[in-house]
N, C-alpha and C. Protein backbone atom coordinates (compact mmCIF):
# COMPACT_ATOMS: atom_id res chain seq x y z
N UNK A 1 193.26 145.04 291.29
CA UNK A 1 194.70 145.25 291.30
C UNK A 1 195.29 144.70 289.99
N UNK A 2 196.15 145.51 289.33
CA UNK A 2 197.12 144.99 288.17
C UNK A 2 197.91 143.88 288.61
N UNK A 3 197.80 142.74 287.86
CA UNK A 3 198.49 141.35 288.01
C UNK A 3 199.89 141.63 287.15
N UNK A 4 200.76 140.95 287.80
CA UNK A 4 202.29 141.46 287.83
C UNK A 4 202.32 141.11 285.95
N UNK A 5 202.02 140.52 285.51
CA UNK A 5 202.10 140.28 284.03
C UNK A 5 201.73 141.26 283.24
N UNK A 6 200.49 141.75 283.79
CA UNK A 6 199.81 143.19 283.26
C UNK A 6 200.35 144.12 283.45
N UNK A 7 201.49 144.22 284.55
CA UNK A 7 202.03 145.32 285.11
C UNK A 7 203.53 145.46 283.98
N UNK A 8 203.78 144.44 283.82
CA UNK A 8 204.49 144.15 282.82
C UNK A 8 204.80 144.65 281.52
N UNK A 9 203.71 144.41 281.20
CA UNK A 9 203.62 144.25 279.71
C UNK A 9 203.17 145.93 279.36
N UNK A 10 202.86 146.44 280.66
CA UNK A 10 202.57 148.06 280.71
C UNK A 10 204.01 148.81 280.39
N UNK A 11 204.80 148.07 281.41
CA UNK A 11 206.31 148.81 281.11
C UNK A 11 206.20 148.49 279.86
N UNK A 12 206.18 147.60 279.20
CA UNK A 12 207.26 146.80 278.28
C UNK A 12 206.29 148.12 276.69
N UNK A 13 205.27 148.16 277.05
CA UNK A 13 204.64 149.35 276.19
C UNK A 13 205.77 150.72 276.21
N UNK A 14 205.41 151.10 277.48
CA UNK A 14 205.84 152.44 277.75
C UNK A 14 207.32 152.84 276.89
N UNK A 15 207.95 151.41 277.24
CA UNK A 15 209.59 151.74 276.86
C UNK A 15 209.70 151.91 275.47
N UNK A 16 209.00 150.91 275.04
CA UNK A 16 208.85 151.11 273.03
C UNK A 16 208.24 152.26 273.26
N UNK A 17 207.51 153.04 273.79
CA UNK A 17 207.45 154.42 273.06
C UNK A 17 208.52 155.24 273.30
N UNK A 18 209.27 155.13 274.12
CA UNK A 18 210.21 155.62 274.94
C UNK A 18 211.66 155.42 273.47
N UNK A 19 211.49 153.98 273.51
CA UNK A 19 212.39 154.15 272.24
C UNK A 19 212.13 154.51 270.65
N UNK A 20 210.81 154.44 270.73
CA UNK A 20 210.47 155.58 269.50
C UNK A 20 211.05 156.41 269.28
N UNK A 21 210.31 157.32 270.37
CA UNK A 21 210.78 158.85 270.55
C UNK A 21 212.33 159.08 270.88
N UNK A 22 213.42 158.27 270.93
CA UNK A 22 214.25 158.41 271.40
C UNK A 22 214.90 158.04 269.73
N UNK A 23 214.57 157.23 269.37
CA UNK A 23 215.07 157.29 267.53
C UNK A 23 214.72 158.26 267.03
N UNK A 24 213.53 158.93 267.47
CA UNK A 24 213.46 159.67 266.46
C UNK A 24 213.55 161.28 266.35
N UNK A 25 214.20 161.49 267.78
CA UNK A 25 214.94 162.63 268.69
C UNK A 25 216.52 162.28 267.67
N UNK A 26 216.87 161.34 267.48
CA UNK A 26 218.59 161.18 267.32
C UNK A 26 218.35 161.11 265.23
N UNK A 27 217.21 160.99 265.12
CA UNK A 27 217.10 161.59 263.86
C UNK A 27 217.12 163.04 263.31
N UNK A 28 215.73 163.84 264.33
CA UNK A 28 215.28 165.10 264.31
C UNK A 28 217.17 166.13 264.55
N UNK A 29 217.73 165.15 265.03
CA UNK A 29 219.24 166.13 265.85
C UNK A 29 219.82 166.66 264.55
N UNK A 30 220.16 165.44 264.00
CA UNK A 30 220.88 165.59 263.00
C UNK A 30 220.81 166.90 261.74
N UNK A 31 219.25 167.28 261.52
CA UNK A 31 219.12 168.70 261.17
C UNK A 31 220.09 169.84 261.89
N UNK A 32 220.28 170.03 263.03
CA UNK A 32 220.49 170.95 264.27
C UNK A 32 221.63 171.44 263.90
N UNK A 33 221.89 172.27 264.23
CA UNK A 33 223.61 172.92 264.38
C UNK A 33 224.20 172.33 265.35
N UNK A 34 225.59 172.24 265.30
CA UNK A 34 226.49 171.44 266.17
C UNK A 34 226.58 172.17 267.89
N UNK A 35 226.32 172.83 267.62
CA UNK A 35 225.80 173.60 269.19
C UNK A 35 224.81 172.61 269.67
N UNK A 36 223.70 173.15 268.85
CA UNK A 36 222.24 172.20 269.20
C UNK A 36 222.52 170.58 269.44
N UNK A 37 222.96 170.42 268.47
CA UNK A 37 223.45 168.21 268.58
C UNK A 37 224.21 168.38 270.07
N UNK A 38 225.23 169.13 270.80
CA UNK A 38 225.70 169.24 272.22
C UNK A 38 225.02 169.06 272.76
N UNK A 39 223.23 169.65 272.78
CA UNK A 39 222.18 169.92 273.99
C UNK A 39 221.49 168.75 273.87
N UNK A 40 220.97 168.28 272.59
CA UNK A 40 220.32 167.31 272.15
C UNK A 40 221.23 166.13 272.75
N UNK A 41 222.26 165.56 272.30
CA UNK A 41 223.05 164.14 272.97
C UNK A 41 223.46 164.40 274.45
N UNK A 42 223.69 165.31 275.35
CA UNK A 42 223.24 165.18 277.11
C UNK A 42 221.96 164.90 277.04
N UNK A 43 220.74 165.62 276.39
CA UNK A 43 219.51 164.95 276.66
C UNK A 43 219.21 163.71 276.57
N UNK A 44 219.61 163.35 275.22
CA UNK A 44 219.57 161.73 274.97
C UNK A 44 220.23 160.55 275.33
N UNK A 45 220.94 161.05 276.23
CA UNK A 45 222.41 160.41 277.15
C UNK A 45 221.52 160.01 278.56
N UNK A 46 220.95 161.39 278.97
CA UNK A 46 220.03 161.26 280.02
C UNK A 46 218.78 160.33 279.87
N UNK A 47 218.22 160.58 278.55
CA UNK A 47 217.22 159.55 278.18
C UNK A 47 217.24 157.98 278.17
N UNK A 48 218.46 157.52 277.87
CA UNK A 48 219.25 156.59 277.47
C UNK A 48 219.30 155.94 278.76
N UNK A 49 219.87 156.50 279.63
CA UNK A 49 220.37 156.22 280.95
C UNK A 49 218.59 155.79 281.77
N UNK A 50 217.83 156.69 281.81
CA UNK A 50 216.25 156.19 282.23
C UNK A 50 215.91 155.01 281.75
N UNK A 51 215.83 155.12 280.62
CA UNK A 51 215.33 153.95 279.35
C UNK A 51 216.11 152.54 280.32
N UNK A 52 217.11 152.74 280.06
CA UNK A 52 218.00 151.56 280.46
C UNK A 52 217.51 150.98 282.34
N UNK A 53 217.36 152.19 282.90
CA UNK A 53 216.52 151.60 284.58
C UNK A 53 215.20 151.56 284.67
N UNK A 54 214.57 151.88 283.26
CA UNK A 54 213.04 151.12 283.22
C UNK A 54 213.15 149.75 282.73
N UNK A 55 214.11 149.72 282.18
CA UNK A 55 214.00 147.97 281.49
C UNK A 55 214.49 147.01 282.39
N UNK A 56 215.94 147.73 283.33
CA UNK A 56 215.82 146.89 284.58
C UNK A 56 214.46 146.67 285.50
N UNK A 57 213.92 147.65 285.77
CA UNK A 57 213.02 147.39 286.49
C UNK A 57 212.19 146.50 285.81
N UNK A 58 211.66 146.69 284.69
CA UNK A 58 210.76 145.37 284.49
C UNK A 58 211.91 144.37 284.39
N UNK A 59 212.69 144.22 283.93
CA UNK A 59 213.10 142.17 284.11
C UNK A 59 212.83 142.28 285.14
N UNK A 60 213.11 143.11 286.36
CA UNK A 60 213.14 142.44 288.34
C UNK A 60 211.37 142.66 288.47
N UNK A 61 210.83 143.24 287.60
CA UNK A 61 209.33 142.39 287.87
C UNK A 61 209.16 141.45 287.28
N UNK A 62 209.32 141.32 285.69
CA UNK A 62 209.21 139.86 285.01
C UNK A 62 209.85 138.52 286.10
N UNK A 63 210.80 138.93 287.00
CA UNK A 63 211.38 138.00 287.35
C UNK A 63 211.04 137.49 288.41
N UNK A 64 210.58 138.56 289.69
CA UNK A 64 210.13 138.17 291.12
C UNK A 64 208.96 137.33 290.84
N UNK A 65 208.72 136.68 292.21
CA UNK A 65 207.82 135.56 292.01
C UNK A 65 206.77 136.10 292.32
N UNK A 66 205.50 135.49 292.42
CA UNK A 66 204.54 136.15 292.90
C UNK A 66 204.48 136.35 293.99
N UNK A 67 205.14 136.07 294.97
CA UNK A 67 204.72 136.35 296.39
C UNK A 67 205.54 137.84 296.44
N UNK A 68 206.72 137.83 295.83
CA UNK A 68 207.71 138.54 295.83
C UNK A 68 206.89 140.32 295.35
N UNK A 69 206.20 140.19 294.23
CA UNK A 69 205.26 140.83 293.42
C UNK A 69 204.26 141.58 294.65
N UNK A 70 203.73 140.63 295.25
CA UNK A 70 202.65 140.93 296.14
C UNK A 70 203.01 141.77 297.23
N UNK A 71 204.08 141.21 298.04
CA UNK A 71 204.84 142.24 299.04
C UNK A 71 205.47 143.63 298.25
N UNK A 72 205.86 143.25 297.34
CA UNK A 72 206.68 144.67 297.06
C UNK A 72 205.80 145.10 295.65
N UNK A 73 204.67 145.64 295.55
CA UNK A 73 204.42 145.73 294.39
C UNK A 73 203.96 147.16 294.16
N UNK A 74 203.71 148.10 295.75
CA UNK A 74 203.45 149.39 295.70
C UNK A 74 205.47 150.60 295.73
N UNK A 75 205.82 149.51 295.61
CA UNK A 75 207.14 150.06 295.95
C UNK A 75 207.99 149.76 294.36
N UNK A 76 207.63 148.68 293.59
CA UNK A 76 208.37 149.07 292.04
C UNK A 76 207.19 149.79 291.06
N UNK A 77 205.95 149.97 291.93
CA UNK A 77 204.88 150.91 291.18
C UNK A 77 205.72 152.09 291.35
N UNK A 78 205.81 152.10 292.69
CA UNK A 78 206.68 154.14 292.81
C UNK A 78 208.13 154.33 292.39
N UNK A 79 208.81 152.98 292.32
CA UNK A 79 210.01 153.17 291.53
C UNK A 79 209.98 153.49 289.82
N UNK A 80 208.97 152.68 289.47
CA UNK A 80 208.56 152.92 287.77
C UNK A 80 208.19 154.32 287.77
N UNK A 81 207.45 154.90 288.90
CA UNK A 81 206.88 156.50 288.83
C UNK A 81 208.20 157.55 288.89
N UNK A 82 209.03 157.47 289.52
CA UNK A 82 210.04 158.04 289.61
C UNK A 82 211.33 158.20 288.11
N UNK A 83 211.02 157.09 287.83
CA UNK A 83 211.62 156.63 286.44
C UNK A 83 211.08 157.37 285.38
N UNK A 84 209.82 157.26 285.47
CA UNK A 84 209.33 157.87 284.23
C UNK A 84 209.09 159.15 284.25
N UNK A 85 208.84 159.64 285.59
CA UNK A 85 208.61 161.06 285.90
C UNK A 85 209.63 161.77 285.37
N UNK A 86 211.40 161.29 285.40
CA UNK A 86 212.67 162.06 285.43
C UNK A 86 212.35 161.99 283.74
N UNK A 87 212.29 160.76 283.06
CA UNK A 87 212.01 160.60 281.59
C UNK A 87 211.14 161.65 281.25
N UNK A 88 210.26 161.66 281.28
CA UNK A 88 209.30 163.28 281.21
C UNK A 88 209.82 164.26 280.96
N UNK A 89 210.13 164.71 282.20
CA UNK A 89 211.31 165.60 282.90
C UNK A 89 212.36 165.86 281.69
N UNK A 90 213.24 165.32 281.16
CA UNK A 90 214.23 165.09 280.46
C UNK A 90 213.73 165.46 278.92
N UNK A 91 212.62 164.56 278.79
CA UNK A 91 212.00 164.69 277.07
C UNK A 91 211.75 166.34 276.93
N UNK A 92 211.27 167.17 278.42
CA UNK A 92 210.66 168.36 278.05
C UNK A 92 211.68 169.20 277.80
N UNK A 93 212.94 168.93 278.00
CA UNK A 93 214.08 169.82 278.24
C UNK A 93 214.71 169.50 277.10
N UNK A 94 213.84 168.99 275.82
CA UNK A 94 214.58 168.41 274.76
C UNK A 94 213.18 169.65 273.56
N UNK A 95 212.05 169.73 273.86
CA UNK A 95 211.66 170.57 273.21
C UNK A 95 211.51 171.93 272.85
């Protein structure tokens, strides 16, 4: 089983790529026609908005205790899945 630190430091990966790609989406825009920058900033609004409830979710894992971790730990696994799934979701509707 992933130890809540490991589980951690997994988000804490994911999101830096997350904000990579999210700089460098609000770079790529700026080429675009002002039509296109409309479609592009709802996407990245939407992105923004994920980004921001993956990072909650890890502090409330960084933060629960371990017992806390142990009881609930298949349930912020499927909350992180849901999170990132819509992030996905969102990035593809940007290519």
């Amino acid at each position: 089983m992933t130890t809540q630190d490991e589980y951690a430091e997994s988000l804490k990966r994911a999101i830096d790529d997350w904000n990579a790609r999210i700089k460098k989406m609000r770079v790529d825009m700026e080429a675009e026609s002002e039509k296109a920058q409309s479609h592009y900033r709802e996407q990245l609004n939407e992105l923004e908005r994920l980004r921001d409830q993956a990072e909650a979710q890890m502090r409330d894992i960084q933060d629960s205790s371990r017992s806390q971790w142990n009881d609930n730990a298949d349930k912020m696994k499927a909350a992180w899945r849901e999170i990132s799934d819509g992030f996905e979701r969102a990035w593809s509707r940007l290519k």
